[in-house]
Protein backbone atom coordinates (compact mmCIF):
# COMPACT_ATOMS: atom_id res chain seq x y z
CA UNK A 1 0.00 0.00 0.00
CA UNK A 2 1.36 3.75 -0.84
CA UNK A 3 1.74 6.08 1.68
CA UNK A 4 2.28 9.62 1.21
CA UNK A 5 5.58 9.08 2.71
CA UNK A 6 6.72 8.39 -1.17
CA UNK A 7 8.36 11.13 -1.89
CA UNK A 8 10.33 10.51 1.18
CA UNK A 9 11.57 6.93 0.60
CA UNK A 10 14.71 7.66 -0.71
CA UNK A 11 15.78 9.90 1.97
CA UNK A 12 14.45 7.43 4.69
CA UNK A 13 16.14 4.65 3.10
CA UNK A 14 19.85 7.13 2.89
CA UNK A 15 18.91 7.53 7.11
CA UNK A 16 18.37 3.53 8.20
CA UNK A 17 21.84 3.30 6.30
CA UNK A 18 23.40 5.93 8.42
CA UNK A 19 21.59 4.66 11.35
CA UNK A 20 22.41 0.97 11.05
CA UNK A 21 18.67 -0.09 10.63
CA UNK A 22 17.94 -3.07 9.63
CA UNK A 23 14.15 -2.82 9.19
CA UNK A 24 12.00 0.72 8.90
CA UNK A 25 8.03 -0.16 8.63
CA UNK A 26 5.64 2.26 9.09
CA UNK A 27 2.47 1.23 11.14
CA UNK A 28 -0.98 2.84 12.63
CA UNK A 29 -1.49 6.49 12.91
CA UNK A 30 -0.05 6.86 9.30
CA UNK A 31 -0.56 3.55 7.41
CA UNK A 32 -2.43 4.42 4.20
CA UNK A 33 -3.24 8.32 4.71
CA UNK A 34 -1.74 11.26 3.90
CA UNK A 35 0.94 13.08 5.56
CA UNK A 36 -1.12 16.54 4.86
CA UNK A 37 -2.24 18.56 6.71
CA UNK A 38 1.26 18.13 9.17
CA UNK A 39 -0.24 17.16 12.40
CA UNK A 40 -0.32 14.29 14.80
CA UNK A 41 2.92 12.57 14.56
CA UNK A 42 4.07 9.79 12.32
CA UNK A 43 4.51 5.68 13.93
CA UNK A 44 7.37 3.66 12.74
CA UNK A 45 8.55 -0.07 13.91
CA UNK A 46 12.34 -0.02 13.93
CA UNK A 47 15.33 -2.89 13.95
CA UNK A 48 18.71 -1.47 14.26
CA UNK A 49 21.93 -3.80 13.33
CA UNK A 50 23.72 -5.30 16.16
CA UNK A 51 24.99 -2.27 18.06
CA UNK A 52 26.91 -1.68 21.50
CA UNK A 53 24.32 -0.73 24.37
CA UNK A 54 25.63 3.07 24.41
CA UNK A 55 25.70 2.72 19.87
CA UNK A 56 22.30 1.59 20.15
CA UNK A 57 21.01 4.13 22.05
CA UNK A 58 22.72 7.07 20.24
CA UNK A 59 21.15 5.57 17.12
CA UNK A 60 17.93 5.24 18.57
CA UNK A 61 17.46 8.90 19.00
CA UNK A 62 19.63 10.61 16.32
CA UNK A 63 17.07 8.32 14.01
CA UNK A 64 14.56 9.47 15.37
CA UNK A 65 15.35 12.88 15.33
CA UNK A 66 16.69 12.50 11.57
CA UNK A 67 12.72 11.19 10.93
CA UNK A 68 11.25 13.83 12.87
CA UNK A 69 13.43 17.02 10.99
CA UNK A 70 12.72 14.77 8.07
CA UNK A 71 8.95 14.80 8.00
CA UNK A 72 8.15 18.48 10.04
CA UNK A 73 6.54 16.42 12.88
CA UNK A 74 6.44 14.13 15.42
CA UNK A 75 8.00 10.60 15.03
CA UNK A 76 7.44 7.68 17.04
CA UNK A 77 10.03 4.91 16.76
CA UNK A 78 9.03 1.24 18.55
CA UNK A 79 11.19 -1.42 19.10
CA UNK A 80 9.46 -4.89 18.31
CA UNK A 81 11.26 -6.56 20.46
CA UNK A 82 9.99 -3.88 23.37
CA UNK A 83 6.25 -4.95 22.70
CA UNK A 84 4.93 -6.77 25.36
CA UNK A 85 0.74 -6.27 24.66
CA UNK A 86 0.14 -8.88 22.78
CA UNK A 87 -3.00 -6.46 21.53
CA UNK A 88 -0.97 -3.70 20.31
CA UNK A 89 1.61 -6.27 18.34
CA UNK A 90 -1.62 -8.06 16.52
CA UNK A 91 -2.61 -4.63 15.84
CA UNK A 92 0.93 -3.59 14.59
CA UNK A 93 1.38 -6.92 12.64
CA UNK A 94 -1.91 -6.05 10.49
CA UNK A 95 -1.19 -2.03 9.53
CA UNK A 96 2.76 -2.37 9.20
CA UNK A 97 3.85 -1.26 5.85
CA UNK A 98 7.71 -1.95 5.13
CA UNK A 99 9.43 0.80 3.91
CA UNK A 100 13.47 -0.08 4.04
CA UNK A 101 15.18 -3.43 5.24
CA UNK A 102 18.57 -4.93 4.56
């Protein structure tokens, strides 16, 4: 499904490559609508690389303030791994859109 994040892709792609993602979907709040007008903020299920504890957590934020700059608004980054309602994952498994992995 396209997202209005299109025109975006490439630069989101050049980011997770900087960032050592692995996986970038986008999910919820944004799956399938547009990104206009800017408001509300913008969901995304990350996977980083292996990193070191204090690597991963730099990462973590500098991607999601990359996204954020990126997009004029609010970003949302959750870990998969992090999920622990099993609710919210179903929910997550059936609006995820992939939008870079290595």
């Amino acid at each position: 499904m396209a997202t209005s994040l299109g025109p975006f892709r490439e630069e989101i792609a050049r980011l997770c490559t900087a960032h050592q993602v692995r996986r970038l979907d986008l999910f919820d709040s944004a799956h399938g609508k547009t990104l206009s007008p800017p408001t509300g903020d913008v969901d995304f299920l990350v996977e980083f690389l292996p990193l070191a504890p204090a690597d991963y957590a730099r990462q973590y934020f500098a991607l999601r303030e990359a996204l954020s700059d990126l997009l004029g608004r609010e970003v949302d980054l959750v870990v998969e791994r992090a999920i622990r309602n099993p609710y919210f994952l179903a929910n997550l498994q059936h609006s995820r859109e992939p939008l870079f992995a290595v």
